[in-house]
N, C-alpha and C. Protein backbone atom coordinates (compact mmCIF):
# COMPACT_ATOMS: atom_id res chain seq x y z
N UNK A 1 7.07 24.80 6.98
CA UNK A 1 6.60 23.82 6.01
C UNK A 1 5.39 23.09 6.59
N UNK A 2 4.22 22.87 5.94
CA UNK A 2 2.92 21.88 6.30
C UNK A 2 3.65 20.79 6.31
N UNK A 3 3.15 20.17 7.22
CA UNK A 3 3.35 18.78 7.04
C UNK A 3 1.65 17.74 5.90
N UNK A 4 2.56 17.46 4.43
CA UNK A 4 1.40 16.91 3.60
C UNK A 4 0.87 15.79 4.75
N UNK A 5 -0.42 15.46 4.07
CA UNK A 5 -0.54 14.00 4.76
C UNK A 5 -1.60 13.28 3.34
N UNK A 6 -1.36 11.95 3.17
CA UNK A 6 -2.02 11.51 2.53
C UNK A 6 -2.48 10.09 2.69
N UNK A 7 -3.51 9.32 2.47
CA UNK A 7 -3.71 7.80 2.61
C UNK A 7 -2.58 7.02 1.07
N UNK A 8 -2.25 6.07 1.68
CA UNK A 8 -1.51 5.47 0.58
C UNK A 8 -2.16 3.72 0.38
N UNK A 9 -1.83 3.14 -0.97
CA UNK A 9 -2.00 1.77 -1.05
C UNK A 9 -1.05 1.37 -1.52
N UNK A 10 0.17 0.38 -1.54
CA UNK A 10 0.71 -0.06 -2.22
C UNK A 10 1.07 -1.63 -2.23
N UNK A 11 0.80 -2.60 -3.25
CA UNK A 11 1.58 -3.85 -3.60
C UNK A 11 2.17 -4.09 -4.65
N UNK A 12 3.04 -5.51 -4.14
CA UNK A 12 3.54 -6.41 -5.47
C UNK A 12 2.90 -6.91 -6.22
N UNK A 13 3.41 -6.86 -7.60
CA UNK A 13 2.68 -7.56 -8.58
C UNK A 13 2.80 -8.92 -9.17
N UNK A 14 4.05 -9.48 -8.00
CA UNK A 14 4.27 -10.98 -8.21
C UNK A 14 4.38 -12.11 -9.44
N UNK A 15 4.41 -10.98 -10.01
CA UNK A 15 4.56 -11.43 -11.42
C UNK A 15 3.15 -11.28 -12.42
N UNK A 16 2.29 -10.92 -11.85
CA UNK A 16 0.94 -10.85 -12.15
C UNK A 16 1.14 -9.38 -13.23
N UNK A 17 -0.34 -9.23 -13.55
CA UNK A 17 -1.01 -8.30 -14.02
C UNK A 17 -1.10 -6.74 -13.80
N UNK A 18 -0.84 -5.98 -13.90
CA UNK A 18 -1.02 -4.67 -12.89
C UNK A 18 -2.35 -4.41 -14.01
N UNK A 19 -3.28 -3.56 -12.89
CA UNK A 19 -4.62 -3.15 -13.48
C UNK A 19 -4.47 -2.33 -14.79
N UNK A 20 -5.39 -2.36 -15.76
CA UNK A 20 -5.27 -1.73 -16.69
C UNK A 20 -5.73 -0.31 -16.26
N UNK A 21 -5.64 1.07 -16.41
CA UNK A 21 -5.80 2.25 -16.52
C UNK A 21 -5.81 2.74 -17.46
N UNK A 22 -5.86 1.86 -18.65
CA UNK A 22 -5.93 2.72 -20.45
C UNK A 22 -7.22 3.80 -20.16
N UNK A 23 -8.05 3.89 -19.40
CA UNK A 23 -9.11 4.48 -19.89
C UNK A 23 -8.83 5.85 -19.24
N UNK A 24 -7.79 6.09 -18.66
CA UNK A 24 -7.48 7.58 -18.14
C UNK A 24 -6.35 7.84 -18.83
N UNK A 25 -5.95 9.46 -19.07
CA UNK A 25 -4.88 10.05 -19.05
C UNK A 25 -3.67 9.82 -18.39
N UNK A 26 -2.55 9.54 -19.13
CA UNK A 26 -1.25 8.94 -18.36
C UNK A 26 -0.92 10.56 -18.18
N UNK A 27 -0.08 10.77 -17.14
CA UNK A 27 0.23 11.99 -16.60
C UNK A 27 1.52 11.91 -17.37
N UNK A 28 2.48 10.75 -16.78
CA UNK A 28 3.90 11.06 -17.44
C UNK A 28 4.52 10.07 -17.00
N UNK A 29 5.83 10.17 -17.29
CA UNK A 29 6.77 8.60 -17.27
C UNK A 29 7.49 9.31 -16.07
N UNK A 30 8.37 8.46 -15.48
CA UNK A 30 9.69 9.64 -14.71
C UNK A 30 10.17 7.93 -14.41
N UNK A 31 11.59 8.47 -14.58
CA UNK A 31 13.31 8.00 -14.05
C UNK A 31 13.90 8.18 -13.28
N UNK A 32 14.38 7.67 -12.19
CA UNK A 32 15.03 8.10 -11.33
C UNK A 32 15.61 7.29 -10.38
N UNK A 33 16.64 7.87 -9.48
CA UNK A 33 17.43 7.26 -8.80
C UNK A 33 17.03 7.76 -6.92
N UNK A 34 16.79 6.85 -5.97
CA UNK A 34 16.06 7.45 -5.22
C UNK A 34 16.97 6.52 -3.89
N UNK A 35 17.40 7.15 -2.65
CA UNK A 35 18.29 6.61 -1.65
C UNK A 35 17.78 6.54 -0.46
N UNK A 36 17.78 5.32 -0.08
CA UNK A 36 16.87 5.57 1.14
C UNK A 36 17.55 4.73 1.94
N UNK A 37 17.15 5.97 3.36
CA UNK A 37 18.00 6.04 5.06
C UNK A 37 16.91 5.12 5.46
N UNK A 38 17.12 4.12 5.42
CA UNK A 38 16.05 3.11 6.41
C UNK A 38 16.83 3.05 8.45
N UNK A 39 15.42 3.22 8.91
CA UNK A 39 16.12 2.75 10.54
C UNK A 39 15.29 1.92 10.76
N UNK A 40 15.94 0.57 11.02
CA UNK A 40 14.84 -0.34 11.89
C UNK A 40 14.32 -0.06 13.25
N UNK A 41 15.06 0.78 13.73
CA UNK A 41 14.16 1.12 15.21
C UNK A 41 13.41 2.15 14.85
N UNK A 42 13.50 2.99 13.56
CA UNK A 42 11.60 3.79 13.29
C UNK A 42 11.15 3.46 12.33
N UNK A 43 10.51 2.01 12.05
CA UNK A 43 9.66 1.80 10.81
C UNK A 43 8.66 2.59 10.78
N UNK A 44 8.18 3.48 11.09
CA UNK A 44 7.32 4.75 11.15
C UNK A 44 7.71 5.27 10.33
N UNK A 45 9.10 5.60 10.26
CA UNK A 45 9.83 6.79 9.12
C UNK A 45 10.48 6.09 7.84
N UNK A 46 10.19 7.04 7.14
CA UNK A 46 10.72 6.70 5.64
C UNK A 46 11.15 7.83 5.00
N UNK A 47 12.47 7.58 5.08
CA UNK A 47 13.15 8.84 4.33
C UNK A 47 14.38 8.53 3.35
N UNK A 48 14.72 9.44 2.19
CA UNK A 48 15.60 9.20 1.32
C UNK A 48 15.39 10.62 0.27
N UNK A 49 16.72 10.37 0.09
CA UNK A 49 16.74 11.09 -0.94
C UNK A 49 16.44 10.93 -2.56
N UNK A 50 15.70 11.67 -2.59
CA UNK A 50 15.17 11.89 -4.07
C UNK A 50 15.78 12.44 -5.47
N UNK A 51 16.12 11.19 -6.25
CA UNK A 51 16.70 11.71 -7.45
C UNK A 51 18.41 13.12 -6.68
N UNK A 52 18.74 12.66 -5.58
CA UNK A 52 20.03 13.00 -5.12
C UNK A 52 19.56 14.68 -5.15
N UNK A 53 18.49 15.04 -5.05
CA UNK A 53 17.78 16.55 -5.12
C UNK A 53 17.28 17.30 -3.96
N UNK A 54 15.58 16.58 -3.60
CA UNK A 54 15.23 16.47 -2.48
C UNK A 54 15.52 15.38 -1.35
N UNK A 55 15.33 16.05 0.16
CA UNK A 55 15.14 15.39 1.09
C UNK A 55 13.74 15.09 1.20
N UNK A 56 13.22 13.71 1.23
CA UNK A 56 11.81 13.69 1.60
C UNK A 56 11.94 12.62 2.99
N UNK A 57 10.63 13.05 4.22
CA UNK A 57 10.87 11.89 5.26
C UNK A 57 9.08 11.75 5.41
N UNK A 58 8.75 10.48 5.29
CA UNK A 58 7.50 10.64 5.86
C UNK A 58 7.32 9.79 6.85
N UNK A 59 6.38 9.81 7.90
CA UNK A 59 5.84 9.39 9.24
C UNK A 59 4.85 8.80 9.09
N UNK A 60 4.69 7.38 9.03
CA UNK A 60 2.89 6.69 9.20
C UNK A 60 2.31 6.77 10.25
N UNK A 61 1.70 7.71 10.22
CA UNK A 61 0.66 8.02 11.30
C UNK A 61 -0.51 7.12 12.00
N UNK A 62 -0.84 6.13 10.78
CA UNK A 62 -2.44 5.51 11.21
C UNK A 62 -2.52 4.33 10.42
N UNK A 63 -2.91 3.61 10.39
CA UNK A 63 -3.84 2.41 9.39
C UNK A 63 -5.06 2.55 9.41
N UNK A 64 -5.77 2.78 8.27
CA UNK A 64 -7.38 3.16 8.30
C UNK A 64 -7.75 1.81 7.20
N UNK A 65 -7.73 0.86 8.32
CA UNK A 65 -8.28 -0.27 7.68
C UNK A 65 -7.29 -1.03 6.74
N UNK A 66 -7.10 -1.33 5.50
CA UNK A 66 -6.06 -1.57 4.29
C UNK A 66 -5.37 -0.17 4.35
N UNK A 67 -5.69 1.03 4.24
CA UNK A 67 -4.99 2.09 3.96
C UNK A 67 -3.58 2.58 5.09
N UNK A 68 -2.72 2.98 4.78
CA UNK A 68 -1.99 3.52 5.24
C UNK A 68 -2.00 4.93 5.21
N UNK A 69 -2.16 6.02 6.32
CA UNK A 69 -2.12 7.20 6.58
C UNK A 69 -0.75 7.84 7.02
N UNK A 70 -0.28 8.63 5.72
CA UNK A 70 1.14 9.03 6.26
C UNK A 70 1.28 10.73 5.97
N UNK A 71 2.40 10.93 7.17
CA UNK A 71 2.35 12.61 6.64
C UNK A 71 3.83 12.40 6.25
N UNK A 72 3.79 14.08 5.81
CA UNK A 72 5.60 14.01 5.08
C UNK A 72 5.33 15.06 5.70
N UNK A 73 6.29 15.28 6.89
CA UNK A 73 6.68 16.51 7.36
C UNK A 73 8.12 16.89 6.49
N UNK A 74 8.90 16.83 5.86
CA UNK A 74 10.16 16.81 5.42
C UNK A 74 10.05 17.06 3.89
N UNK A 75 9.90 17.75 3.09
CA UNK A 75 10.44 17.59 1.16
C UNK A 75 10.49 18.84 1.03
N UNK A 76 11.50 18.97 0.56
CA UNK A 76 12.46 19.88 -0.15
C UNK A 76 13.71 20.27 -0.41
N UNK A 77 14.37 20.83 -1.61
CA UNK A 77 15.25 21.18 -1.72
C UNK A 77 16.37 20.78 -0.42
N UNK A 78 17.66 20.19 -0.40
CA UNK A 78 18.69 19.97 0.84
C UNK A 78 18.65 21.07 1.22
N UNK A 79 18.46 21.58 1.99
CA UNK A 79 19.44 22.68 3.47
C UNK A 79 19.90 22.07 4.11
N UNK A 80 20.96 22.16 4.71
CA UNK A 80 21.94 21.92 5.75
C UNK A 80 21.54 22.61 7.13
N UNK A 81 20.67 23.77 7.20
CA UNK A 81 20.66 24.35 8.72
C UNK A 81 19.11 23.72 8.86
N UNK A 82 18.56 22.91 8.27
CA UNK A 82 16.78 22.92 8.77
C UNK A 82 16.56 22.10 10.02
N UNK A 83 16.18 22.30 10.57
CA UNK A 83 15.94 22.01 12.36
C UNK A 83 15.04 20.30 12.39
N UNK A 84 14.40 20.76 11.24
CA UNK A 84 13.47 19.34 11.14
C UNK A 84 14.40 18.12 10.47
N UNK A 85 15.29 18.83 9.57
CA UNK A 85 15.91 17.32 9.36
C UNK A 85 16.94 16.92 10.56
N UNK A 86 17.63 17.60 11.65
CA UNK A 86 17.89 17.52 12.59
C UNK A 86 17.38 16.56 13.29
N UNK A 87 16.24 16.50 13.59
CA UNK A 87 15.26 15.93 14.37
C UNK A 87 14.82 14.60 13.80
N UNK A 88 14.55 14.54 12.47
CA UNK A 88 13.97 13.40 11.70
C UNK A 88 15.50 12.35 11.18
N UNK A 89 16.98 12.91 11.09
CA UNK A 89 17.55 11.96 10.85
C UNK A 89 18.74 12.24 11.71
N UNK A 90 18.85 11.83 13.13
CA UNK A 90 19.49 11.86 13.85
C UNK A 90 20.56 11.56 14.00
N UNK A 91 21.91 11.98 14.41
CA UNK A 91 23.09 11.38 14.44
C UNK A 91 23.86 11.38 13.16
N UNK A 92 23.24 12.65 11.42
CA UNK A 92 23.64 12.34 10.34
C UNK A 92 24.04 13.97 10.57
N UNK A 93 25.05 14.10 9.78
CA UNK A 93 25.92 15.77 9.45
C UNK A 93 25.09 16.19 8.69
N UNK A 94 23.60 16.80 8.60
CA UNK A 94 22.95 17.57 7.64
C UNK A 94 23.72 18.61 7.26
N UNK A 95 24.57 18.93 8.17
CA UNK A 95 24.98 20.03 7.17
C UNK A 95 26.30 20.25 6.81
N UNK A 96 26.71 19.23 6.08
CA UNK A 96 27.82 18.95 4.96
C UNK A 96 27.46 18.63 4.03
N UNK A 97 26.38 18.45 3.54
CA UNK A 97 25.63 18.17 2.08
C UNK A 97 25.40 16.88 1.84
N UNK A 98 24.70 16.53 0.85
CA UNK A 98 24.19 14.58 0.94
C UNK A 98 24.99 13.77 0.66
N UNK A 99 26.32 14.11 0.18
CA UNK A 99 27.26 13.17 -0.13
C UNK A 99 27.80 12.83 1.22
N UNK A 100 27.78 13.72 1.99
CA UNK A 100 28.81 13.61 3.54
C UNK A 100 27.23 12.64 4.31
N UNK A 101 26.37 13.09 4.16
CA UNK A 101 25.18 12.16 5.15
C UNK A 101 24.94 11.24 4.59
N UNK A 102 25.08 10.69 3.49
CA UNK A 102 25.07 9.38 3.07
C UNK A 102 26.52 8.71 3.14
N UNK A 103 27.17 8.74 3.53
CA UNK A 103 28.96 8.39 3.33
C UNK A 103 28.77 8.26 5.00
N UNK A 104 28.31 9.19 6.04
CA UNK A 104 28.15 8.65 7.74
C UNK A 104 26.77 7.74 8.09
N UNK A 105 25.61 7.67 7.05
CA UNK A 105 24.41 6.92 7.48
C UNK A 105 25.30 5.61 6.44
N UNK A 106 25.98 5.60 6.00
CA UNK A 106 26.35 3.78 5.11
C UNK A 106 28.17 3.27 6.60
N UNK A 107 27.42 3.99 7.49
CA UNK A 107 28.86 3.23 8.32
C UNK A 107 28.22 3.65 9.67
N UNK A 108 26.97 4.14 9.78
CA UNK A 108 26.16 4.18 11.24
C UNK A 108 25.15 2.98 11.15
N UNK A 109 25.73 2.29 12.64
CA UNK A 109 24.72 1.38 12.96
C UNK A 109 22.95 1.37 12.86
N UNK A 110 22.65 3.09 13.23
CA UNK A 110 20.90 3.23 12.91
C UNK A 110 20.30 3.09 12.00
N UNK A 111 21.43 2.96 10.78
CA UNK A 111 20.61 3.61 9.66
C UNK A 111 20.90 2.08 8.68
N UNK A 112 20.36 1.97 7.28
CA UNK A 112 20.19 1.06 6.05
C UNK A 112 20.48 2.14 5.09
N UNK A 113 21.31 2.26 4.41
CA UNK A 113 21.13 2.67 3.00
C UNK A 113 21.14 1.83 1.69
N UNK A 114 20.13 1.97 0.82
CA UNK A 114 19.93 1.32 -0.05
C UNK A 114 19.27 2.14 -1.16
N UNK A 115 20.36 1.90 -2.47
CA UNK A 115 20.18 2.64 -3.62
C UNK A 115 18.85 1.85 -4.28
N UNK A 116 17.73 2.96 -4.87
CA UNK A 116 16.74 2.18 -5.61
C UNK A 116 16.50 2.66 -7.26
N UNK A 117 16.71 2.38 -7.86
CA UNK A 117 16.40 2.79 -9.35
C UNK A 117 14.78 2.78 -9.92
N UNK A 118 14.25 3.62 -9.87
CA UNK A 118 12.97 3.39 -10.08
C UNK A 118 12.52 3.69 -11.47
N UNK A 119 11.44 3.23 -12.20
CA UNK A 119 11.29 3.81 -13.51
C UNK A 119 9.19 4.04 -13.18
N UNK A 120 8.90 4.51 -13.57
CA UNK A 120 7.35 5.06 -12.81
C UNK A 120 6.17 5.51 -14.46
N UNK A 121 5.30 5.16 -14.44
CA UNK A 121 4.36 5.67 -15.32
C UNK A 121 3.33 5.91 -14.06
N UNK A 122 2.88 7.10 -14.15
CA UNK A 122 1.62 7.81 -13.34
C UNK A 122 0.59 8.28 -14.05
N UNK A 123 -0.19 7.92 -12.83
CA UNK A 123 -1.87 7.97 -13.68
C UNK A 123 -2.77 9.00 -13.06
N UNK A 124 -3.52 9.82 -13.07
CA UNK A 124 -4.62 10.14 -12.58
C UNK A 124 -5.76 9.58 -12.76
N UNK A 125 -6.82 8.99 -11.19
CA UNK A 125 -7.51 8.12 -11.65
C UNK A 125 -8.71 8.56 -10.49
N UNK A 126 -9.78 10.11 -11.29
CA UNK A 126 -10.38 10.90 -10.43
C UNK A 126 -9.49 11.56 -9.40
N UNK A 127 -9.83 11.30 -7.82
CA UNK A 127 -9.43 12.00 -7.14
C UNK A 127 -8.23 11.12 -6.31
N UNK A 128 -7.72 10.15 -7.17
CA UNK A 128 -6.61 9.09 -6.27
C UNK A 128 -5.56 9.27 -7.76
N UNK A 129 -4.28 9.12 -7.24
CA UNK A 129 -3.19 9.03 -7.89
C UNK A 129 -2.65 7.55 -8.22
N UNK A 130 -2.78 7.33 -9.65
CA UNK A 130 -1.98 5.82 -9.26
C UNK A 130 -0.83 5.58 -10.43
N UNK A 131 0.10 4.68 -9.97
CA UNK A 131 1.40 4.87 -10.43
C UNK A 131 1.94 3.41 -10.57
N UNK A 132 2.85 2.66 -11.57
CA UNK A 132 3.36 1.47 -12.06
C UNK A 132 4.53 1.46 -11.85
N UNK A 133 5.19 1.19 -10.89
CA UNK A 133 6.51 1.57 -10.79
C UNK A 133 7.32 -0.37 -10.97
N UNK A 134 8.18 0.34 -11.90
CA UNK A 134 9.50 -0.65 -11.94
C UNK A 134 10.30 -0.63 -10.79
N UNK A 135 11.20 -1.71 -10.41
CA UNK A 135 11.75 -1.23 -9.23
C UNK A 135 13.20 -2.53 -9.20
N UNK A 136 14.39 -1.38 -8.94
CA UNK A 136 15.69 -2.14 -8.77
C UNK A 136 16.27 -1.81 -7.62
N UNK A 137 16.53 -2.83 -6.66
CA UNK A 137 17.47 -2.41 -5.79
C UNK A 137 18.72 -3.27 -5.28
N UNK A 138 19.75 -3.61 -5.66
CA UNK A 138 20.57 -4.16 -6.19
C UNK A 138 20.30 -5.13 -6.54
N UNK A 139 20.26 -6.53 -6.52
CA UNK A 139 19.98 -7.52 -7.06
C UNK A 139 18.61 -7.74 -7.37
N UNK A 140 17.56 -7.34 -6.75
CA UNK A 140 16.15 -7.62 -6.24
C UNK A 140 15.41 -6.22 -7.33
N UNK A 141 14.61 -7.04 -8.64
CA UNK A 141 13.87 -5.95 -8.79
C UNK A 141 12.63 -6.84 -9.32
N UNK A 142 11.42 -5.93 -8.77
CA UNK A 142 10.00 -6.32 -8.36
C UNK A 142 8.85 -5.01 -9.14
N UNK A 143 7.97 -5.21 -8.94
CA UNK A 143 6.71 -3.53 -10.05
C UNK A 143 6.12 -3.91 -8.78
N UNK A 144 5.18 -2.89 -8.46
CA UNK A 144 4.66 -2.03 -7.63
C UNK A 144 3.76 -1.64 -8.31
N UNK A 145 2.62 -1.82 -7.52
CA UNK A 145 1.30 -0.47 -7.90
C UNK A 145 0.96 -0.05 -6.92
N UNK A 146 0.88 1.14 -7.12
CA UNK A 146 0.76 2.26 -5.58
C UNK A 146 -0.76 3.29 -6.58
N UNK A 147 -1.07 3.50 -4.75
CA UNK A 147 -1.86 4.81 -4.97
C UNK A 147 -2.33 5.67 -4.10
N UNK A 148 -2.32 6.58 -4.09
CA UNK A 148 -2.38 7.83 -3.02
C UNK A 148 -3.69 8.66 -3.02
N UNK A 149 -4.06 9.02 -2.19
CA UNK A 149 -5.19 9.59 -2.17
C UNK A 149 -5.43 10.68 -0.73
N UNK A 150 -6.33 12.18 -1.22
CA UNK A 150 -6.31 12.81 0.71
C UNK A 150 -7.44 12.21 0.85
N UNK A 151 -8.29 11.47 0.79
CA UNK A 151 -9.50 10.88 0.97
C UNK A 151 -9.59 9.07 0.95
N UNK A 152 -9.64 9.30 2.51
CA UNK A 152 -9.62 7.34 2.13
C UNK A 152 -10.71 6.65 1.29
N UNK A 153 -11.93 7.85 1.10
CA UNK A 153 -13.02 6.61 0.74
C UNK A 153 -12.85 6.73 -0.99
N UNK A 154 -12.22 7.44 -1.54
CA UNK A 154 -11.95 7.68 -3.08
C UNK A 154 -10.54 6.67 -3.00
N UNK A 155 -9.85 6.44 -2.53
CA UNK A 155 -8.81 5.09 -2.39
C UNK A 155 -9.54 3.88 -1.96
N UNK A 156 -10.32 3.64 -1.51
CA UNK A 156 -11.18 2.80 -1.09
C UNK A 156 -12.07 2.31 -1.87
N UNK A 157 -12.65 3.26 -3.14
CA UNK A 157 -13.31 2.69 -4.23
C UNK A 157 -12.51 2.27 -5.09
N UNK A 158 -11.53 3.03 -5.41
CA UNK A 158 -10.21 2.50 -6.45
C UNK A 158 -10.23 0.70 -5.97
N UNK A 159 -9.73 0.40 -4.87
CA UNK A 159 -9.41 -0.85 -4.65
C UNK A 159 -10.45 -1.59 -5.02
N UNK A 160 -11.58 -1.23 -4.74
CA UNK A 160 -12.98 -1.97 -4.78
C UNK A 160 -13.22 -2.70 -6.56
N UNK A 161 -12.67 -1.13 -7.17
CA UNK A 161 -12.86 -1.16 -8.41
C UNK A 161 -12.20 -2.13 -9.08
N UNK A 162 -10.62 -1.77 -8.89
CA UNK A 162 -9.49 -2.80 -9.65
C UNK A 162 -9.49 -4.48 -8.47
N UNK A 163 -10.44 -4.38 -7.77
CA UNK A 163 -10.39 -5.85 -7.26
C UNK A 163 -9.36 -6.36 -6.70
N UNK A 164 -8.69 -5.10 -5.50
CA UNK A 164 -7.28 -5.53 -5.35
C UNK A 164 -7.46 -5.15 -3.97
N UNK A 165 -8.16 -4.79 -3.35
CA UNK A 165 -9.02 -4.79 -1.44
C UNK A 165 -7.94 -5.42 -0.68
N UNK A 166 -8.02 -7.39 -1.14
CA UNK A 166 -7.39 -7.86 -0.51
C UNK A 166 -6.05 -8.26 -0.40
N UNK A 167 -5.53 -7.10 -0.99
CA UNK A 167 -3.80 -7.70 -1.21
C UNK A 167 -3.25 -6.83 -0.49
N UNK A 168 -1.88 -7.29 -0.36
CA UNK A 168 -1.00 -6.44 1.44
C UNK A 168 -0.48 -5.13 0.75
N UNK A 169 -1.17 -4.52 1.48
CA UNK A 169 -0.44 -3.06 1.86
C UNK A 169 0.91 -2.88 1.70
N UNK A 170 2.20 -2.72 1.48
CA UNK A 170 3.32 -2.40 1.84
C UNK A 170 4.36 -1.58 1.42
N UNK A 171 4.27 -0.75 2.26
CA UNK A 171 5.32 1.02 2.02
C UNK A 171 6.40 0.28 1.63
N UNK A 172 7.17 0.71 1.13
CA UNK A 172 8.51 0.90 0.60
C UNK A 172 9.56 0.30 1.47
N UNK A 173 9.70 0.86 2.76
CA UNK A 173 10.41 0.29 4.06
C UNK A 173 10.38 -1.16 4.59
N UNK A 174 8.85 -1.59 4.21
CA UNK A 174 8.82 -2.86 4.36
C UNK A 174 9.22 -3.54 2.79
N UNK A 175 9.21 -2.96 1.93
CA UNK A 175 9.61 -3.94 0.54
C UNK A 175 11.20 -4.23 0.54
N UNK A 176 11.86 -3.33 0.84
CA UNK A 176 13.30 -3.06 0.61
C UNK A 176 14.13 -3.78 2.18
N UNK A 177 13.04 -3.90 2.94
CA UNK A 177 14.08 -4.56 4.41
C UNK A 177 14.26 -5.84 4.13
């Protein structure tokens, strides 16, 4: 498997405004239920399971200024024998299936599990991805605007554009701790 890598942006919308994007094509809505293995001793890693389907784990590699540079060595379909999830979620039975690794990461000291309900409208916006996400995680629910990009300086105009440069960065791992 490649390991993807992409620059990311994401904040809260604090109750505010999220940028308008009427002037592009909405890609699509998506629903879903999404579980995530937090470890406080690797805020580097971010992994969970996806819609109870895929395994995804990604690694922040870099800060390029506001941007966050992360790879996903990890998405796909569960296997139980893959060597890399071995390695990326340590000390969990990959291979008894996700009900058994989430049932030993919600009673292991390394790990956080925390159910998130997400509801998402995605945008294409040129060569950066951007996305409105609703967001529940048990008591606590907050919107998000994220955006992804393989090119920091096409994420870099986005921000410039929607006038949002100076607002905090923050992956997922840091929203939910």
């Amino acid at each position: 498997m490649t390991d993807r890598r992409r620059f990311e942006f994401r904040y809260v919308t604090d109750g505010g405004r999220a940028p308008d994007f009427a002037e592009t094509a909405l890609l699509g809505t998506e629903t879903r239920t999404d579980i995530y293995l937090l470890r406080p001793v690797r805020p580097d890693l971010l992994s969970k399971l996806r819609g109870n389907k895929r395994l995804q784990v990604k690694r922040l590699l870099a800060w390029a200024g506001p941007l966050q540079y992360w790879g996903m060595p990890l998405d796909h379909a569960w296997s139980g024998t893959d060597p890399v999830m071995t390695h990326l979620l340590p000390g969990l039975p990959i291979d008894r299936g996700p009900e058994q690794l989430l049932d030993t990461a919600n009673h292991h000291n390394d790990y956080r599990v925390i159910t998130v309900a997400k509801k998402r409208r995605l945008f294409q916006l040129g060569d950066v991805r951007a996305e409105i996400t609703t967001v529940r995680a048990g008591d606590r629910s907050f919107q998000t605007i994220g955006f992804e990009a393989d090119q920091a300086a096409a994420l870099i105009a986005m921000l410039v554009r929607y006038k949002i440069a100076d607002r905090s960065n923050r992956d997922y791992g840091k929203l939910l701790a």
